[in-house]
PDB file of N, CA and C in Angstrom:
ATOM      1  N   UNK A   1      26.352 -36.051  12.523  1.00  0.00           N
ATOM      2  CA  UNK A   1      27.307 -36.329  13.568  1.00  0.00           C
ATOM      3  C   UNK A   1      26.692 -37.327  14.531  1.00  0.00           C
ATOM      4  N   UNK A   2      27.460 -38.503  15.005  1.00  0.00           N
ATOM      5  CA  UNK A   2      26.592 -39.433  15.765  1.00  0.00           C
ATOM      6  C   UNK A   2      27.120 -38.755  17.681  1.00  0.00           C
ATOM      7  N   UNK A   3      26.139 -40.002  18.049  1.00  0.00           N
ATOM      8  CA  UNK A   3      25.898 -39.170  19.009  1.00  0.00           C
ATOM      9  C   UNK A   3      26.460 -40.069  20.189  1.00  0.00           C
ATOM     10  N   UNK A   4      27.416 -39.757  21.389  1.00  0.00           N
ATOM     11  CA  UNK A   4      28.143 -40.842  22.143  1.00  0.00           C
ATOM     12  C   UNK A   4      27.102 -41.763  22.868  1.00  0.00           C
ATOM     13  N   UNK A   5      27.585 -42.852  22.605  1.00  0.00           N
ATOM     14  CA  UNK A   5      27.369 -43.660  23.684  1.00  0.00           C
ATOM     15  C   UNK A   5      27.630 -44.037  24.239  1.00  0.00           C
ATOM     16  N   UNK A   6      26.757 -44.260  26.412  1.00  0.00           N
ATOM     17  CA  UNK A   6      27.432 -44.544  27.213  1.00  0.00           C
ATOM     18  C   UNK A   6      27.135 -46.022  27.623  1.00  0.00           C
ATOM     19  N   UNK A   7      27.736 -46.762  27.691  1.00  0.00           N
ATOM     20  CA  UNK A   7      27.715 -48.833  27.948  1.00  0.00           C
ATOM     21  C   UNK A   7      27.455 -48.845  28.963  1.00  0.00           C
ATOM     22  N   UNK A   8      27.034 -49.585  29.639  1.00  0.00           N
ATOM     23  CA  UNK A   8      26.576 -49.746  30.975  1.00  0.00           C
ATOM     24  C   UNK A   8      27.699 -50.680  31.500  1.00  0.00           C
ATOM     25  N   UNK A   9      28.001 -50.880  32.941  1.00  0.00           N
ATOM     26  CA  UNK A   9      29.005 -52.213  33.098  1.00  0.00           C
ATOM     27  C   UNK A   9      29.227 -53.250  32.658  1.00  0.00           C
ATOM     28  N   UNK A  10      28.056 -53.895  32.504  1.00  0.00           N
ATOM     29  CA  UNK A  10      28.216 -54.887  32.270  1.00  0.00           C
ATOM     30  C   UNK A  10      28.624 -55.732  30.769  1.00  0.00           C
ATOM     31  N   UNK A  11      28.051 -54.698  30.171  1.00  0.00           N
ATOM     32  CA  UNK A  11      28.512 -54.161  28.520  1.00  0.00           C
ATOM     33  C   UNK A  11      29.742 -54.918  28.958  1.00  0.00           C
ATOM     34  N   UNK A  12      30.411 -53.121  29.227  1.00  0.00           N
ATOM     35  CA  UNK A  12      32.333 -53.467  29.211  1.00  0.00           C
ATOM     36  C   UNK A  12      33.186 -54.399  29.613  1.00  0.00           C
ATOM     37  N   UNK A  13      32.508 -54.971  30.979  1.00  0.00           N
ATOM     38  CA  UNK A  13      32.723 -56.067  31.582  1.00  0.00           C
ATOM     39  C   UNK A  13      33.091 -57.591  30.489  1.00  0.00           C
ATOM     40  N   UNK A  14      31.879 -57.460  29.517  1.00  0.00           N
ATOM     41  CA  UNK A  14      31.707 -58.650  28.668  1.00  0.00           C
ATOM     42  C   UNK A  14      32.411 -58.159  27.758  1.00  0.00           C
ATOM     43  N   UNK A  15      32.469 -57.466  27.097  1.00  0.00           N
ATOM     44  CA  UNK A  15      33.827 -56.879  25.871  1.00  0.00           C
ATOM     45  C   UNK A  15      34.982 -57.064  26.473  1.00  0.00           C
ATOM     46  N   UNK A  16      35.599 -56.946  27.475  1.00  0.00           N
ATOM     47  CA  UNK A  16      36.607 -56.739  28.098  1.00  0.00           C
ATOM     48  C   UNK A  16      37.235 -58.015  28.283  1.00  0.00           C
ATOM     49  N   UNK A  17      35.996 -58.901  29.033  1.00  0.00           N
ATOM     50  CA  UNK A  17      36.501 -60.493  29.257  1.00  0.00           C
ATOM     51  C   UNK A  17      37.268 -61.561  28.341  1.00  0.00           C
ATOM     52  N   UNK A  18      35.933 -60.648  26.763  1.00  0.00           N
ATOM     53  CA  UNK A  18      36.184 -61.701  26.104  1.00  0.00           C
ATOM     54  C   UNK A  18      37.555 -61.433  25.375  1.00  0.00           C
ATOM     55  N   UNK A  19      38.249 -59.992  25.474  1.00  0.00           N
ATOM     56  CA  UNK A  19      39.606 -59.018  25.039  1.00  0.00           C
ATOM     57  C   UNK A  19      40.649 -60.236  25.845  1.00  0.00           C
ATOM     58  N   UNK A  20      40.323 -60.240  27.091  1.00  0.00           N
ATOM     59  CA  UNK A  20      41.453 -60.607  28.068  1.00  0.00           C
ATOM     60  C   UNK A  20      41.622 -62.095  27.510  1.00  0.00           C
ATOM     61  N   UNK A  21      40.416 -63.369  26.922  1.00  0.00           N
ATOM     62  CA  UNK A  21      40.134 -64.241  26.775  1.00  0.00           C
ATOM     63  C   UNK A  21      41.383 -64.733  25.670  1.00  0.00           C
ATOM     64  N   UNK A  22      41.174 -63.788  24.725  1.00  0.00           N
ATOM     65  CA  UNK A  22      42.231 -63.558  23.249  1.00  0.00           C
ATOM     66  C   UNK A  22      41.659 -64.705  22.612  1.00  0.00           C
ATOM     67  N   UNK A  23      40.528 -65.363  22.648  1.00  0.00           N
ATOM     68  CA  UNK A  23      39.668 -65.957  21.325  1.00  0.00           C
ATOM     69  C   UNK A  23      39.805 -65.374  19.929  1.00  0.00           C
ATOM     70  N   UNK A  24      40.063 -63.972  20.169  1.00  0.00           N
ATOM     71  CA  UNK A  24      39.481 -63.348  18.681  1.00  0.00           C
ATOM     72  C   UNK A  24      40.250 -62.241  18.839  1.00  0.00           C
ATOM     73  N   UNK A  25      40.274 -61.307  17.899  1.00  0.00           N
ATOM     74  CA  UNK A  25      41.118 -60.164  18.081  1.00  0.00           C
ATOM     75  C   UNK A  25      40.535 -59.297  18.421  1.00  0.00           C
ATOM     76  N   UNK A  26      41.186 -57.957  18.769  1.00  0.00           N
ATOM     77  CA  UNK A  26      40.388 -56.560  19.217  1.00  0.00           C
ATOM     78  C   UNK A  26      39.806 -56.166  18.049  1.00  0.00           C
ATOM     79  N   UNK A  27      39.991 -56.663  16.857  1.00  0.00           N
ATOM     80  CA  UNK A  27      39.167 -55.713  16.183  1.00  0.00           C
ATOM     81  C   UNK A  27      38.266 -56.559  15.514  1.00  0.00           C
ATOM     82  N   UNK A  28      38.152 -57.823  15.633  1.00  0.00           N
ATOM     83  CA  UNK A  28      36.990 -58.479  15.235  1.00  0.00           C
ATOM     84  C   UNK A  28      35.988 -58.343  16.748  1.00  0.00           C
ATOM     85  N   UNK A  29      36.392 -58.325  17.506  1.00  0.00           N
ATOM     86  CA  UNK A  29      35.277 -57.717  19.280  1.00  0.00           C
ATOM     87  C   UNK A  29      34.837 -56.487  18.846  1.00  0.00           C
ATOM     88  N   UNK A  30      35.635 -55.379  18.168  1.00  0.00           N
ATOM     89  CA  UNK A  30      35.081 -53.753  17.725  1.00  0.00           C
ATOM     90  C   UNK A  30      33.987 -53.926  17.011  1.00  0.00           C
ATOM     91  N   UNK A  31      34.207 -55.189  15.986  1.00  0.00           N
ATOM     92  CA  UNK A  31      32.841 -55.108  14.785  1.00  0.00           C
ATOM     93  C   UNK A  31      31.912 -55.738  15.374  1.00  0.00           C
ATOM     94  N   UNK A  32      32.030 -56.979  15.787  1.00  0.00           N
ATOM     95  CA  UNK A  32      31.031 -57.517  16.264  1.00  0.00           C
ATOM     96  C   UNK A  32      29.799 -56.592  17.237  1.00  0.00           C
ATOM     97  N   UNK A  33      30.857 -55.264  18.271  1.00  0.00           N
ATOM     98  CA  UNK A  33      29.690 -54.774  19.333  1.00  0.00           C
ATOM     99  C   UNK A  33      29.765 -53.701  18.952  1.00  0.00           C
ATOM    100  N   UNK A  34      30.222 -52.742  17.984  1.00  0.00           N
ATOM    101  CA  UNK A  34      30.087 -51.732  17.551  1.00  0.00           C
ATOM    102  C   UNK A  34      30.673 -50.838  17.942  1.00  0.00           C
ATOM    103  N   UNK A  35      32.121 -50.970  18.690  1.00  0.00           N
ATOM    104  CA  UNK A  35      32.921 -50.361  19.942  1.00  0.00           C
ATOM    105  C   UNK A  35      34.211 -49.949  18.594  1.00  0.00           C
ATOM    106  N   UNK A  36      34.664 -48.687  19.723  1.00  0.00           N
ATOM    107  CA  UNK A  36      35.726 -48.541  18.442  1.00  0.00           C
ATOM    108  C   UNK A  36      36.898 -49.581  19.602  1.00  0.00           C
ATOM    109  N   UNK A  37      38.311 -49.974  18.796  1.00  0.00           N
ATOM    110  CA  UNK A  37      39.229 -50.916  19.686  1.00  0.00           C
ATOM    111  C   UNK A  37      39.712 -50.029  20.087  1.00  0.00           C
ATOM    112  N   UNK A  38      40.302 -48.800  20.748  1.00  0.00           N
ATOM    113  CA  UNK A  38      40.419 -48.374  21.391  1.00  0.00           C
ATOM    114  C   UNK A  38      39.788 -48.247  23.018  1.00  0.00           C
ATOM    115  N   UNK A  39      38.481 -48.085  22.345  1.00  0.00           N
ATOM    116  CA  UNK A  39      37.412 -48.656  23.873  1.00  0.00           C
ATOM    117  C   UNK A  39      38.007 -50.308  24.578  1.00  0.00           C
ATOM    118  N   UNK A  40      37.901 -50.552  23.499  1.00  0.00           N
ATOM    119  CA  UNK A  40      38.510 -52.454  24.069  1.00  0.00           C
ATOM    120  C   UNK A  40      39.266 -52.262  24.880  1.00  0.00           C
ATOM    121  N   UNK A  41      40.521 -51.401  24.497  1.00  0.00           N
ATOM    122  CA  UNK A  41      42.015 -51.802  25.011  1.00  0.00           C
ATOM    123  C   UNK A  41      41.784 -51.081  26.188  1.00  0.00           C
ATOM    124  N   UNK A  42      40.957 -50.150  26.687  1.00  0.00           N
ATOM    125  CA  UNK A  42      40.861 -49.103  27.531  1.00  0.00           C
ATOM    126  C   UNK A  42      40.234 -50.305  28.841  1.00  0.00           C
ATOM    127  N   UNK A  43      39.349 -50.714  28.039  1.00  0.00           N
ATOM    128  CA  UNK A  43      38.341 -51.413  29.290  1.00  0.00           C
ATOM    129  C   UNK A  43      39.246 -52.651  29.617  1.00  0.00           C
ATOM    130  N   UNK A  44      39.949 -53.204  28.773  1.00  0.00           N
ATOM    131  CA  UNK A  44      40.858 -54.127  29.024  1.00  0.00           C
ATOM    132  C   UNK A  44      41.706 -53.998  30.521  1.00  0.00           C
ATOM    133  N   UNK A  45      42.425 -52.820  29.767  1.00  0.00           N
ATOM    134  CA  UNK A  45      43.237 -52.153  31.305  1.00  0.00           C
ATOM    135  C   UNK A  45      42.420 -52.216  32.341  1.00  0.00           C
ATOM    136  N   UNK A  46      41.791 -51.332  32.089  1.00  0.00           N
ATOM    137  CA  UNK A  46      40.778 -51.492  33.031  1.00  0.00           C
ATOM    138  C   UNK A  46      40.073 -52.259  34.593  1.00  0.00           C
ATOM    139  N   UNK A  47      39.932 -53.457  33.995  1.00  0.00           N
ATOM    140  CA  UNK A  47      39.476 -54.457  33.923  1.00  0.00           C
ATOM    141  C   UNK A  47      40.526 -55.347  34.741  1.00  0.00           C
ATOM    142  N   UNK A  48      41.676 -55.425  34.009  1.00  0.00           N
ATOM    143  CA  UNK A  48      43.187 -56.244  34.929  1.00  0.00           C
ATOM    144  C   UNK A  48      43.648 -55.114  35.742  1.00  0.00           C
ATOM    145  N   UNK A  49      43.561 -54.162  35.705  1.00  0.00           N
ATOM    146  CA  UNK A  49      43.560 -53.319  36.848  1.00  0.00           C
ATOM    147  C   UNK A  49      42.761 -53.080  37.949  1.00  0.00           C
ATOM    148  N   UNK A  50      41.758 -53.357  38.657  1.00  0.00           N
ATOM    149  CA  UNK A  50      40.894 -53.428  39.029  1.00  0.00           C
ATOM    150  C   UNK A  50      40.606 -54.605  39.577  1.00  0.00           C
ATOM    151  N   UNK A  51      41.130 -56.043  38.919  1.00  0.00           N
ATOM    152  CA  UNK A  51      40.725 -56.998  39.385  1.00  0.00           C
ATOM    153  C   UNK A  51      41.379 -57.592  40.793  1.00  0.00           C
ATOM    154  N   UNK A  52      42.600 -57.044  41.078  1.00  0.00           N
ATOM    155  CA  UNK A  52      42.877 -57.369  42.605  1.00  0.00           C
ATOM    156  C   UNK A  52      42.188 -56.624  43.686  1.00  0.00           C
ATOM    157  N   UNK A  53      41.175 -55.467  43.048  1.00  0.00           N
ATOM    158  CA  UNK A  53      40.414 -55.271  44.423  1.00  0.00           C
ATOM    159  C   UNK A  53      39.323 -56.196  44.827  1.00  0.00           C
ATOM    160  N   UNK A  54      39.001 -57.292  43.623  1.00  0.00           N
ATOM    161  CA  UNK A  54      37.714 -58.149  44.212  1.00  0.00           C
ATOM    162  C   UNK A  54      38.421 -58.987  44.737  1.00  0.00           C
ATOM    163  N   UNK A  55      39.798 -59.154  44.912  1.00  0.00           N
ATOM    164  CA  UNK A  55      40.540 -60.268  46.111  1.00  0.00           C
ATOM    165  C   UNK A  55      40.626 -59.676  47.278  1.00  0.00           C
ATOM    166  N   UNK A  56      40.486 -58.490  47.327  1.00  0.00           N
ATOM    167  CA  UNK A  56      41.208 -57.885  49.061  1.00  0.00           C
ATOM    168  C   UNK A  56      40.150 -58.434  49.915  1.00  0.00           C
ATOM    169  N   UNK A  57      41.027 -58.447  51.127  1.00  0.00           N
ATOM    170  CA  UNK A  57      40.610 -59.179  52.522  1.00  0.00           C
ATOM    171  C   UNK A  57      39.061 -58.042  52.836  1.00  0.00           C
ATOM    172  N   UNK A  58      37.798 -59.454  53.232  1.00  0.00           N
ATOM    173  CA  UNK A  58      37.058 -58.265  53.889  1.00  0.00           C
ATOM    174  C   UNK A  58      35.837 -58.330  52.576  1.00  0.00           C
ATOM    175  N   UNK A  59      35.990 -58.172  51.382  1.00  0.00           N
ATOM    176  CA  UNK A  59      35.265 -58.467  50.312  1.00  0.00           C
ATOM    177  C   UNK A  59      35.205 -57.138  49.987  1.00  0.00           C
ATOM    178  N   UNK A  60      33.791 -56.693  50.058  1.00  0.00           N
ATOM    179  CA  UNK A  60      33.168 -55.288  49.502  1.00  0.00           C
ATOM    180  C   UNK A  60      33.528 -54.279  50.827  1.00  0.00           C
ATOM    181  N   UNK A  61      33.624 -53.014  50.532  1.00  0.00           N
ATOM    182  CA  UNK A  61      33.955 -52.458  51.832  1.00  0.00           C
ATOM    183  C   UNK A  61      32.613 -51.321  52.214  1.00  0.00           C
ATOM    184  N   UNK A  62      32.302 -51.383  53.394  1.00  0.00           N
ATOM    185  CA  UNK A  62      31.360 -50.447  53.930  1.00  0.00           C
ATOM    186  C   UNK A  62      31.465 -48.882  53.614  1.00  0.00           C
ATOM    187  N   UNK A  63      30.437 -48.356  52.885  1.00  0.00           N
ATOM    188  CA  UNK A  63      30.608 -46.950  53.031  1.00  0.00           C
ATOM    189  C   UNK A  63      30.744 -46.481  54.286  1.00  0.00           C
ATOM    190  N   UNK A  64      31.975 -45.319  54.620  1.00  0.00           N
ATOM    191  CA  UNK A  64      32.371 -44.867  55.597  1.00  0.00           C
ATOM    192  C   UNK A  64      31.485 -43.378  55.599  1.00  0.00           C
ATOM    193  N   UNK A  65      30.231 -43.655  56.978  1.00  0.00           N
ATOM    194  CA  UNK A  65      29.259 -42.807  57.366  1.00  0.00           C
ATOM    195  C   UNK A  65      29.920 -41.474  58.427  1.00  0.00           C
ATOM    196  N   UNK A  66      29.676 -40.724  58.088  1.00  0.00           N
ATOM    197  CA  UNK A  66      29.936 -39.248  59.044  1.00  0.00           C
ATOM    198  C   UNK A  66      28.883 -39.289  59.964  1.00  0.00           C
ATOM    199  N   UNK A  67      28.619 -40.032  61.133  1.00  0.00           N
ATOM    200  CA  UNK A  67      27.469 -39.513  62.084  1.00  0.00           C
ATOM    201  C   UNK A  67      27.157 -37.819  62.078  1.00  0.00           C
ATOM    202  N   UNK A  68      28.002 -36.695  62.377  1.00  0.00           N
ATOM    203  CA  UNK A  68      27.880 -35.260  62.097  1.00  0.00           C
ATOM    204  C   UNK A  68      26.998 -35.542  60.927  1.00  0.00           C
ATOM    205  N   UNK A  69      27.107 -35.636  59.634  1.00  0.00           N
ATOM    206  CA  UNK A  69      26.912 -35.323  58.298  1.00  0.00           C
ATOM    207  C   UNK A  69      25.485 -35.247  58.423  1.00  0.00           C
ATOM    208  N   UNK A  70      25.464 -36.683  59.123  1.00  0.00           N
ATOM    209  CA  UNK A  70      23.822 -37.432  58.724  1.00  0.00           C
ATOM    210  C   UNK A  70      23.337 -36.373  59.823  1.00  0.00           C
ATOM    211  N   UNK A  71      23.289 -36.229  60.983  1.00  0.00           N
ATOM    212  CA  UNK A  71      22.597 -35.672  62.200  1.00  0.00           C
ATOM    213  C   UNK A  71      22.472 -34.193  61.289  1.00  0.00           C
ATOM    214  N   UNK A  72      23.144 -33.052  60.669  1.00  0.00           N
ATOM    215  CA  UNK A  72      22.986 -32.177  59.934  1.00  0.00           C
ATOM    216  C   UNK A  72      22.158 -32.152  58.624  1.00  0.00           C
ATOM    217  N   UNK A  73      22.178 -33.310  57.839  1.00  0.00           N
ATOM    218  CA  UNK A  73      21.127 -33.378  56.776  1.00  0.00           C
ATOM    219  C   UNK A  73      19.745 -33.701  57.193  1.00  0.00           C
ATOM    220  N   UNK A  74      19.825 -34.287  58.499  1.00  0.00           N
ATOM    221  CA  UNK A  74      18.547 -35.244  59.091  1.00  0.00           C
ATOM    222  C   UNK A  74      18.114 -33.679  59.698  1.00  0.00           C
ATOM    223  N   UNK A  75      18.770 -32.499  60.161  1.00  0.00           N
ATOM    224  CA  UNK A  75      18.030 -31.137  60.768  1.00  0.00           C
ATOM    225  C   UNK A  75      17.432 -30.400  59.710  1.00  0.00           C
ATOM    226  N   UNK A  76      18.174 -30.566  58.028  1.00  0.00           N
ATOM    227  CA  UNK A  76      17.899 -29.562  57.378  1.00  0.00           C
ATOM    228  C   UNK A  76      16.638 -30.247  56.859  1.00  0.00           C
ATOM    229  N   UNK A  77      16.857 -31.785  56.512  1.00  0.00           N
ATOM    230  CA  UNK A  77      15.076 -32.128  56.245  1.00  0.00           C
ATOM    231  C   UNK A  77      14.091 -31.901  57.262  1.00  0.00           C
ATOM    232  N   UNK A  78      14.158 -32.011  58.119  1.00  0.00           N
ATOM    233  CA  UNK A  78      12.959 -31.304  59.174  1.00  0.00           C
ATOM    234  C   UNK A  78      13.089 -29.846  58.672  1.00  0.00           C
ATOM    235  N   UNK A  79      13.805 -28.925  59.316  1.00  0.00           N
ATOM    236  CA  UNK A  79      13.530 -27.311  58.323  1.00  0.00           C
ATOM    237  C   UNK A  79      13.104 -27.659  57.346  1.00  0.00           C
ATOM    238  N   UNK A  80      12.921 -28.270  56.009  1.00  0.00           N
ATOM    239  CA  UNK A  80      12.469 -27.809  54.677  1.00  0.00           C
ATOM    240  C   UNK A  80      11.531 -28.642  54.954  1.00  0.00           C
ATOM    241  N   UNK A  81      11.211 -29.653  55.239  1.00  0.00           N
ATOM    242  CA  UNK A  81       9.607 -30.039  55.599  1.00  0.00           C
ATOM    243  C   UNK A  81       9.030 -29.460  56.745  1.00  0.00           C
ATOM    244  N   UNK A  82       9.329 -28.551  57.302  1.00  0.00           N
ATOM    245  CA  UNK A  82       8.746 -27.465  58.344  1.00  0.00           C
ATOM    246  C   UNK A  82       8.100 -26.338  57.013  1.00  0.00           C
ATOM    247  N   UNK A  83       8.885 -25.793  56.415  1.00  0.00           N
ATOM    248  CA  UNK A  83       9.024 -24.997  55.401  1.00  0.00           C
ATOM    249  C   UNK A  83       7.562 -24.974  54.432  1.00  0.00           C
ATOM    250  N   UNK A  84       7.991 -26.148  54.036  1.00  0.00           N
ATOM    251  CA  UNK A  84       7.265 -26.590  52.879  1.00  0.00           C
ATOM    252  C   UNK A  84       6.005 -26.719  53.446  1.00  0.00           C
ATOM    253  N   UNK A  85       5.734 -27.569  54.624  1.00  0.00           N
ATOM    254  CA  UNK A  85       4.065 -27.128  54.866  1.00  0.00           C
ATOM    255  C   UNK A  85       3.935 -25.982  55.272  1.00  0.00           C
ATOM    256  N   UNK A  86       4.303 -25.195  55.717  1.00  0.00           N
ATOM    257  CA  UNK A  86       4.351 -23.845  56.225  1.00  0.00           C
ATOM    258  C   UNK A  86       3.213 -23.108  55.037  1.00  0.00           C
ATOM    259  N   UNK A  87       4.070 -23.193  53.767  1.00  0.00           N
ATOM    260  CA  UNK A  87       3.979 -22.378  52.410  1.00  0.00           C
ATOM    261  C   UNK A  87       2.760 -23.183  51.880  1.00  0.00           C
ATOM    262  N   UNK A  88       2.812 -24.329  52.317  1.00  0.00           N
ATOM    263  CA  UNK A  88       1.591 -25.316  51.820  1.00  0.00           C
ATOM    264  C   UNK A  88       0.312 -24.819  52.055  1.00  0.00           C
ATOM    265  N   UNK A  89       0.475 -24.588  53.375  1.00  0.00           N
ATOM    266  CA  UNK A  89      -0.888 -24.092  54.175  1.00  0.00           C
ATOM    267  C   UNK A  89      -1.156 -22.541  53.685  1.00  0.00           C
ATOM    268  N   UNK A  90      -0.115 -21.850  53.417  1.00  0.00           N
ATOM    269  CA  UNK A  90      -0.446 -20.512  53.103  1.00  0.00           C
ATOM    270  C   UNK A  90      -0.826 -20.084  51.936  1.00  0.00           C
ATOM    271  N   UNK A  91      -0.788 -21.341  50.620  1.00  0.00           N
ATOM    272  CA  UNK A  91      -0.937 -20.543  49.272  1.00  0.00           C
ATOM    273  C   UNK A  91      -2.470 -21.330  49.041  1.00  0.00           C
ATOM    274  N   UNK A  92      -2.990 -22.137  49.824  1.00  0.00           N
ATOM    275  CA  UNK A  92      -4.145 -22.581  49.962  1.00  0.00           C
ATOM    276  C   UNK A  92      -5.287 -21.648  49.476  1.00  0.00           C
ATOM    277  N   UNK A  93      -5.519 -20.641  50.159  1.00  0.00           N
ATOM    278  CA  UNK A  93      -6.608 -19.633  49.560  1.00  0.00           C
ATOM    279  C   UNK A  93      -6.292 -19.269  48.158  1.00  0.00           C
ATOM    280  N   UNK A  94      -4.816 -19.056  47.811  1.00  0.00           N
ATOM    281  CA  UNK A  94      -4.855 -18.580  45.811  1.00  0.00           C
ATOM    282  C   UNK A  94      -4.797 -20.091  45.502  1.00  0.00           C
ATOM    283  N   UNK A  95      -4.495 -21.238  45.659  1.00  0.00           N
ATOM    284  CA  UNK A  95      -4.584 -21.988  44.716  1.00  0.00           C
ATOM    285  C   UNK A  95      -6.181 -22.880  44.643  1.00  0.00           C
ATOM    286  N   UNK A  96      -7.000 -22.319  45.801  1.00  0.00           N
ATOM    287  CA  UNK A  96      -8.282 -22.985  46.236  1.00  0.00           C
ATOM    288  C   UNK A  96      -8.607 -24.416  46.097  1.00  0.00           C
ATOM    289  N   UNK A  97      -7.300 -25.266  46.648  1.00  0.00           N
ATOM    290  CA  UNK A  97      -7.666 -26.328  47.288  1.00  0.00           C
ATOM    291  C   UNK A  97      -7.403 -26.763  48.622  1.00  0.00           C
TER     292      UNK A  97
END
């Protein structure tokens, strides 16, 4: 039984382009990269779906930060690096270094 494989973007990106291109058919692109055409037609969609978000106004958009979130993860890493040397210092005598 083979075993899935996962393409990386840029893979699909280039299968996809050259789908949208129509040089060649979907199923001479399947043999050539070893894709079944189904994958093609998928990433195809894909692909023209997707492509009016690299036009929107503004370009790439900023991850939207929770000040709360961060100020709460930024307390719990101090606790667990409070923690952690805590336990550091204490298993010192059994582990004798």
């Amino acid at each position: 039984m083979k075993k899935r494989r996962n393409h990386d973007a840029g893979f699909k990106a280039r299968v996809a382009l050259e789908a949208v291109k129509g040089e060649r058919t979907v199923s001479e692109l399947a043999a050539e990269y070893g894709v079944h055409p189904t994958m093609i037609h998928q990433w195809k969609k894909a692909l023209l779906d997707g492509a009016a978000d690299v036009f929107e106004r503004g370009g790439k958009r900023a991850p939207e930060v929770d000040e709360d979130t961060v100020r709460a993860l930024h307390a719990k890493i101090g606790e667990l690096a409070v923690a952690n040397d805590f336990l550091s210092r204490k298993l010192k005598p059994w582990t004798g270094k």
